[in-house]
C-alpha atoms as a PDB file:
ATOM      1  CA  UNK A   1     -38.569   0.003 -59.477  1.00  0.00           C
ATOM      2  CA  UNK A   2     -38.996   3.225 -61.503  1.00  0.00           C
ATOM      3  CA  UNK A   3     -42.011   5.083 -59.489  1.00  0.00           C
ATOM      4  CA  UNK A   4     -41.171   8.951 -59.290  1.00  0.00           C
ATOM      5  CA  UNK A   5     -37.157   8.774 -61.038  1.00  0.00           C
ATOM      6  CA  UNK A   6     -36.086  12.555 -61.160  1.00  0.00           C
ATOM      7  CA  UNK A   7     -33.012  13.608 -62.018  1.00  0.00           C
ATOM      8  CA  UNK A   8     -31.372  15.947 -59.734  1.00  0.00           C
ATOM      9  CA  UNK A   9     -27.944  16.303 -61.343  1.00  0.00           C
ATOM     10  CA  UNK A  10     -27.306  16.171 -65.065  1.00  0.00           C
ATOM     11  CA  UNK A  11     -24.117  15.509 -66.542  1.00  0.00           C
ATOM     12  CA  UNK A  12     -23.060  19.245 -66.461  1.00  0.00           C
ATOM     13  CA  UNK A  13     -23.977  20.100 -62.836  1.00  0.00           C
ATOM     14  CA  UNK A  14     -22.290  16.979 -61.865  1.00  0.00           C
ATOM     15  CA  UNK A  15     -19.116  18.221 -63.688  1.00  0.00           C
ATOM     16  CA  UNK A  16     -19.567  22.059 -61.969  1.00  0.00           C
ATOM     17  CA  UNK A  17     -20.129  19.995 -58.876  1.00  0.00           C
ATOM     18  CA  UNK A  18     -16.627  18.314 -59.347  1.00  0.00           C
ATOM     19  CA  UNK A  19     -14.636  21.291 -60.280  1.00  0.00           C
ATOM     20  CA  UNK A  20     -15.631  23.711 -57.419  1.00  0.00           C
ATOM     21  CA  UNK A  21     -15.084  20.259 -55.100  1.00  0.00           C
ATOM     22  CA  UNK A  22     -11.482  20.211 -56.965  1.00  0.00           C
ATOM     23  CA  UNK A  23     -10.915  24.199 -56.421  1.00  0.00           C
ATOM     24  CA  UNK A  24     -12.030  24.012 -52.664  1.00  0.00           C
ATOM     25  CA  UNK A  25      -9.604  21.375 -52.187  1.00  0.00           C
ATOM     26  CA  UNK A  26      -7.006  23.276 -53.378  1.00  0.00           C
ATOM     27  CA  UNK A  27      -7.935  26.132 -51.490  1.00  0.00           C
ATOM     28  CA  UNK A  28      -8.388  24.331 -47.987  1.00  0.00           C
ATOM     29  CA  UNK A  29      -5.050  22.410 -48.376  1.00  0.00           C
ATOM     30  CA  UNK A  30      -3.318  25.563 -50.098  1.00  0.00           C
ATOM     31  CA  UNK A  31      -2.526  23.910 -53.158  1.00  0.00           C
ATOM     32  CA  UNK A  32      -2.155  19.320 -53.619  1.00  0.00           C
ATOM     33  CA  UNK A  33       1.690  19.550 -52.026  1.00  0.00           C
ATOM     34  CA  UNK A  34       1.183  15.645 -50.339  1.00  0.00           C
ATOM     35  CA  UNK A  35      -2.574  15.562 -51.138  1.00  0.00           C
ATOM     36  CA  UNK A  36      -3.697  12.177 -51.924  1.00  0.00           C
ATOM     37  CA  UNK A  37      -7.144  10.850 -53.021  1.00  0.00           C
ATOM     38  CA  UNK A  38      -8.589   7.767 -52.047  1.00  0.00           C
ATOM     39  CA  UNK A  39     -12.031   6.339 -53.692  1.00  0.00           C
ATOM     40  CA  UNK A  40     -14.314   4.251 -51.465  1.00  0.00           C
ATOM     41  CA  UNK A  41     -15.038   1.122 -53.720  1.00  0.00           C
ATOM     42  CA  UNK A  42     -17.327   1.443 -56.505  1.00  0.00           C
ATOM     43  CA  UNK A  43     -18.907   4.463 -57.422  1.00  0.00           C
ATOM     44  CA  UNK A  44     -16.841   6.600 -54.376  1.00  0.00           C
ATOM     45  CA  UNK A  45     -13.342   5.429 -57.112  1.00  0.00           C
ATOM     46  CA  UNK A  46     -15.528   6.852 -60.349  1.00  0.00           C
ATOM     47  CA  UNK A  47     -15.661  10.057 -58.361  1.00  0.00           C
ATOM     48  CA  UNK A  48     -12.184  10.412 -57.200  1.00  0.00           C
ATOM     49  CA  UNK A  49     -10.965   9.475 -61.009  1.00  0.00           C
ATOM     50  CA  UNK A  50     -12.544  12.690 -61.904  1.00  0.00           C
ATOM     51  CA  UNK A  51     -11.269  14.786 -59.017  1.00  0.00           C
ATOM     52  CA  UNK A  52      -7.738  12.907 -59.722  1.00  0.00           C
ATOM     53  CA  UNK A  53      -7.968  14.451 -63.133  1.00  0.00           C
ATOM     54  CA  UNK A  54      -9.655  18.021 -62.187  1.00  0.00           C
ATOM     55  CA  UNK A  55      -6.812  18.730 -59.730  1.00  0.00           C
ATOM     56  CA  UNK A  56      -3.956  17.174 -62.498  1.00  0.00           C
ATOM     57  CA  UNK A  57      -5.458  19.898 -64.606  1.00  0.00           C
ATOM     58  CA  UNK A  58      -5.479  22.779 -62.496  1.00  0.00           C
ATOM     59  CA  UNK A  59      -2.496  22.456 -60.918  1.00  0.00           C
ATOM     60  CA  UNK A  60      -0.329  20.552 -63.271  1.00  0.00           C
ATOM     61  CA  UNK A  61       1.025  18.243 -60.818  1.00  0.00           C
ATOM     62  CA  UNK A  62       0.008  14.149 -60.538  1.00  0.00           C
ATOM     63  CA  UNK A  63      -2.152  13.520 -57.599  1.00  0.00           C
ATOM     64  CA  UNK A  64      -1.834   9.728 -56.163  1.00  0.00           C
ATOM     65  CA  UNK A  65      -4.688   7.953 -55.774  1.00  0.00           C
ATOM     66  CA  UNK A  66      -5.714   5.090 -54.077  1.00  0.00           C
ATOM     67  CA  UNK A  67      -8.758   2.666 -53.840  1.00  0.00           C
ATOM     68  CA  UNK A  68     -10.239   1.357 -50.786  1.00  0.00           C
ATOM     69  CA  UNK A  69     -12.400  -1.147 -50.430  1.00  0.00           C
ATOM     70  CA  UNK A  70     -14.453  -1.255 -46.402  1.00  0.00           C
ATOM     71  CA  UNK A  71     -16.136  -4.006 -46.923  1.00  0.00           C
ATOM     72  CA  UNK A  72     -14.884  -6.197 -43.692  1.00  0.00           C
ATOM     73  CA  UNK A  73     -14.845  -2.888 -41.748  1.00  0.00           C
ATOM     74  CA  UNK A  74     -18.789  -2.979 -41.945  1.00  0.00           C
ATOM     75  CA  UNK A  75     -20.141  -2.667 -38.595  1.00  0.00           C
ATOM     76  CA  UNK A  76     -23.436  -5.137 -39.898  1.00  0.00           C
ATOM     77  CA  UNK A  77     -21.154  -8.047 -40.971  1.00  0.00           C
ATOM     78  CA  UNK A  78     -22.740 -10.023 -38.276  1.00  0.00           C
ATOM     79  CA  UNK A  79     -26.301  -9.133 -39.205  1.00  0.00           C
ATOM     80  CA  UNK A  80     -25.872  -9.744 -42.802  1.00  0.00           C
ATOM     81  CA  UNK A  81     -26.983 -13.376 -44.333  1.00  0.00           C
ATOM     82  CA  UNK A  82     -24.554 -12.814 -47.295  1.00  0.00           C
ATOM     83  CA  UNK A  83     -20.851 -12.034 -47.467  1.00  0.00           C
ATOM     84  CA  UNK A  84     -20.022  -8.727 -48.414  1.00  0.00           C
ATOM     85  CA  UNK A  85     -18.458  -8.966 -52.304  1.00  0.00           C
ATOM     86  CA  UNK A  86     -15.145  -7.348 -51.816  1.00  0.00           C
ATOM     87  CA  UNK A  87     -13.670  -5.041 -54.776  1.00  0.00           C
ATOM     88  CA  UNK A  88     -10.232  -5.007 -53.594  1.00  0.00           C
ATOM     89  CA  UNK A  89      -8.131  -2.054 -52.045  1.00  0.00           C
ATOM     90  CA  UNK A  90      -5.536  -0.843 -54.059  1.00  0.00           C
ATOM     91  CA  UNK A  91      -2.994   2.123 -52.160  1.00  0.00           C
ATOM     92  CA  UNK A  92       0.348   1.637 -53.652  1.00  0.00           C
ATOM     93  CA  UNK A  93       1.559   4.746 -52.027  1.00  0.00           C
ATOM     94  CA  UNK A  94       2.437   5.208 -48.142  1.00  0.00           C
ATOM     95  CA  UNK A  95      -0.455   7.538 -46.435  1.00  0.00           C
ATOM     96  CA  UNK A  96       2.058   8.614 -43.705  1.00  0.00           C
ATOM     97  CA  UNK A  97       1.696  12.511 -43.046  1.00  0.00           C
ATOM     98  CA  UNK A  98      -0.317  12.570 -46.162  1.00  0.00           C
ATOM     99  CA  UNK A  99      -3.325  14.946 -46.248  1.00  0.00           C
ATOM    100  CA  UNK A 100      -5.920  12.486 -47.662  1.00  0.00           C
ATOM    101  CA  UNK A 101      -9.210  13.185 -49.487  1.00  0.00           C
ATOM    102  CA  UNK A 102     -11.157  10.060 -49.041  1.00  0.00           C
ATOM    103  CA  UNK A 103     -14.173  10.275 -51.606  1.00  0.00           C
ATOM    104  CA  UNK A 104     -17.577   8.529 -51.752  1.00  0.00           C
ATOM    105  CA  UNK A 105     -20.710   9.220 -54.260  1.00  0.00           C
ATOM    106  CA  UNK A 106     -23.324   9.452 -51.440  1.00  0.00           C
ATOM    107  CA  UNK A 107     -22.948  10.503 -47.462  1.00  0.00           C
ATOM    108  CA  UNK A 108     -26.015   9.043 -45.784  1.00  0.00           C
ATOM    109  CA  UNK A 109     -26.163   7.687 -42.159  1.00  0.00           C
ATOM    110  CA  UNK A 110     -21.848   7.758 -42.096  1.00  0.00           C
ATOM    111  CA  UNK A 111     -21.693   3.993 -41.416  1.00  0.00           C
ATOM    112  CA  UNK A 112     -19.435   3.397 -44.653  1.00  0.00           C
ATOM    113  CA  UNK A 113     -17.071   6.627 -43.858  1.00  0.00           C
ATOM    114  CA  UNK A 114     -16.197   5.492 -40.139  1.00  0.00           C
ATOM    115  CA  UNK A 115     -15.313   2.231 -41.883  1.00  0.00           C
ATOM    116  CA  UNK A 116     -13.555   3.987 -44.292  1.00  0.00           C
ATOM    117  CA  UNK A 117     -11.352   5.766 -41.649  1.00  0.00           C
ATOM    118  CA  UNK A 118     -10.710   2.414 -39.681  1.00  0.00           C
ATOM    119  CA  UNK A 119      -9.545   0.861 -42.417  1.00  0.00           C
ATOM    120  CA  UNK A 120      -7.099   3.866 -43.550  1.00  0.00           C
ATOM    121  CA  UNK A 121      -5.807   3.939 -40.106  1.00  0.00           C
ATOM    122  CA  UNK A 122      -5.072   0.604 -40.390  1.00  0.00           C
ATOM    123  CA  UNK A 123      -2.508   1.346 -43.268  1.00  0.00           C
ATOM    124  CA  UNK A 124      -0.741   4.368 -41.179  1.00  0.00           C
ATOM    125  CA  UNK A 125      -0.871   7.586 -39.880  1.00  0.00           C
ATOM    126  CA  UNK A 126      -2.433  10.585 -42.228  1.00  0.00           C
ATOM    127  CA  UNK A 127      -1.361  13.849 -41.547  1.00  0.00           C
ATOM    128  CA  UNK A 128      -5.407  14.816 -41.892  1.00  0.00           C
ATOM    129  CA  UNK A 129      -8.390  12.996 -43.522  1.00  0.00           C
ATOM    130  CA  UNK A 130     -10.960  14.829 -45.314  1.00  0.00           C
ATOM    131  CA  UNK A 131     -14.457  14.060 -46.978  1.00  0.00           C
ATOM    132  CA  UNK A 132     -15.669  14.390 -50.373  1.00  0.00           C
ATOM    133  CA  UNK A 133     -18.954  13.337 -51.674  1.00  0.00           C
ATOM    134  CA  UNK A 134     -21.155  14.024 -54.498  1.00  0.00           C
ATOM    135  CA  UNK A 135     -24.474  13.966 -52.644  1.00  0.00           C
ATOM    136  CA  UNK A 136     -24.869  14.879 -48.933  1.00  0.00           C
ATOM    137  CA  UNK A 137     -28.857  12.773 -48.220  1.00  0.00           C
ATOM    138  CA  UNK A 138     -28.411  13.453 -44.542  1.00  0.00           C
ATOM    139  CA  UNK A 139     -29.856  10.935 -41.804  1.00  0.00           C
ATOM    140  CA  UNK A 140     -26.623  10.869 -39.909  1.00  0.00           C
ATOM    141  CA  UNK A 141     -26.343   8.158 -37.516  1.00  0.00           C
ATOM    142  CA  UNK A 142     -22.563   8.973 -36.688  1.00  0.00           C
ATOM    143  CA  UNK A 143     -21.351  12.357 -35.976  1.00  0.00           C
ATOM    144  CA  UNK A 144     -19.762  12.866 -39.245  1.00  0.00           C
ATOM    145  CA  UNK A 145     -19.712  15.044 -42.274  1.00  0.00           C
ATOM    146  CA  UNK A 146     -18.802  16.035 -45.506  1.00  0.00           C
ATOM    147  CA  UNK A 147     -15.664  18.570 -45.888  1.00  0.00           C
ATOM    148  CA  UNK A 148     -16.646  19.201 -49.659  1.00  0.00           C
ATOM    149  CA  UNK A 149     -19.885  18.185 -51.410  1.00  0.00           C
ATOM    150  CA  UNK A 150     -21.351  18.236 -54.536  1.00  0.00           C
ATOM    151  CA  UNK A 151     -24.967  18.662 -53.851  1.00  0.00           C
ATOM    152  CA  UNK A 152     -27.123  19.023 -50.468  1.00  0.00           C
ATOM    153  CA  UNK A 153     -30.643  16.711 -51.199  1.00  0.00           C
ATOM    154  CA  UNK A 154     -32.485  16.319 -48.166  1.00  0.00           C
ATOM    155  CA  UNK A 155     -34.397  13.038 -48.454  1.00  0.00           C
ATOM    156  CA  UNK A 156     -36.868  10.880 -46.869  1.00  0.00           C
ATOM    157  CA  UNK A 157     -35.769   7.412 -45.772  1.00  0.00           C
ATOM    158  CA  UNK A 158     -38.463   6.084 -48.311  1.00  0.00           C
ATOM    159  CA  UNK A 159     -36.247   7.348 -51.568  1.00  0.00           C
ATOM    160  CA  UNK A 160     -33.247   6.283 -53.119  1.00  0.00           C
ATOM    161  CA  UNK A 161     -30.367   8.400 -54.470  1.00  0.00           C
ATOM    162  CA  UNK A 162     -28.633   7.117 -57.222  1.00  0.00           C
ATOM    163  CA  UNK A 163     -25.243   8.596 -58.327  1.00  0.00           C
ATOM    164  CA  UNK A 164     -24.434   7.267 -61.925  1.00  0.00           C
ATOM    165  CA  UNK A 165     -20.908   7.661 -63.495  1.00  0.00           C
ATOM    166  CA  UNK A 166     -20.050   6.823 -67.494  1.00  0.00           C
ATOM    167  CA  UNK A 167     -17.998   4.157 -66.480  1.00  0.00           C
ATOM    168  CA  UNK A 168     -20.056   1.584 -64.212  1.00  0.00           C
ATOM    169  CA  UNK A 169     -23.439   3.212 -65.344  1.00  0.00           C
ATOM    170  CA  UNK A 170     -23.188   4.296 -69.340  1.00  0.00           C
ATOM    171  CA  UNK A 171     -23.939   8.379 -68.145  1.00  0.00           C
ATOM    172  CA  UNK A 172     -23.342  11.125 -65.456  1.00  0.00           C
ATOM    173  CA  UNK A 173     -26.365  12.120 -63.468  1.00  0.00           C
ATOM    174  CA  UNK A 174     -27.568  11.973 -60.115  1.00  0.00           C
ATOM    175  CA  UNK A 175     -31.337  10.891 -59.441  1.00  0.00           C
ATOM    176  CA  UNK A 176     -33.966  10.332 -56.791  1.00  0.00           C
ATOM    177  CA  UNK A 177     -36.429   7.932 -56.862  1.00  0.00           C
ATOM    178  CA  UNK A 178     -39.360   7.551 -54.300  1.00  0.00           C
ATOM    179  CA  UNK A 179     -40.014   4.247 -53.031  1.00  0.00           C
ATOM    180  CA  UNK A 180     -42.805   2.042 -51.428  1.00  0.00           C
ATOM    181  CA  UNK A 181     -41.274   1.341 -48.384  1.00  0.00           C
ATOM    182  CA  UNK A 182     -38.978   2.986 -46.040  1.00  0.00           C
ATOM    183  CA  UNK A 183     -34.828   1.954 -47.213  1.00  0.00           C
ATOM    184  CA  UNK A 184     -32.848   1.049 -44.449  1.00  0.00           C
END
């Protein structure tokens, strides 16, 4: 379904996005002293790889980094036919008084972060959980928000943002597409 694909990021402004995400994290937390990242599974992991590495770079100290996969925190299990496919979690580190940066691709109606946040809870007690996305789409239906973001895009429920990384996707961009009907 390719009817009106733009690109809104390339792979440049997707790197800008992730360094000034990587120097306001340092800035908010006052340097990565017990920062941790944690990637929402699949493309949320991509991003926090790169952050991961951003942060190494600047500050020339290894950031852990973990990989959490919500997918029997969903609050639709019930009204799904299928089983979720489940990725794995992988957080070989103890989150206790840790100031965590959980990181997804795309913020959209919050559902996946405040399963997210159940399922780190879970695991312990942070010192602080944070938010980091590449695209903020809006149409919040949870009281929730993005404490660093690589793009603002307000959309109509009838388009589709897709955040491709090298990786899963063979390039870096971030697009919109318009579709026929309205996505849920």
């Amino acid at each position: 379904m390719e009817q009106n694909r733009s690109v809104i990021m390339d792979e440049a402004a997707m790197q800008r996005a992730i360094t000034r995400i990587a120097f306001e994290i340092i800035e908010k937390n006052k340097g990565v002293e017990n920062l941790t990242l944690i990637g929402i599974q699949r493309r949320g992991v991509l991003m926090a790889k790169l952050l991961q590495k951003k942060l190494q770079e600047l500050e020339g100290q290894e950031i852990p980094m973990g990989i959490l996969d919500i997918g029997f925190y969903r609050d639709d299990l019930s009204l799904r036919a299928d089983m979720p496919v489940i990725n794995g979690t992988s957080i070989d580190f103890s989150i206790f008084d840790k100031k965590i940066v959980l990181v997804d691709d795309v913020l959209f109606t919050g559902r996946t972060v405040r399963a997210a946040i159940e399922a780190i809870m879970e695991l312990g007690r942070a010192q602080k959980i944070e938010l980091a996305v590449m695209v903020d789409r809006g149409h919040r239906e949870l009281p929730i928000r993005a404490d660093y973001v690589g793009k603002n895009i307000p959309t109509s429920r009838n388009e589709l943002v897709h955040v491709c990384f090298t990786d899963l996707d063979g390039c870096n961009e971030v697009s919109l597409e318009k579709c026929q009907e309205p996505t849920a």
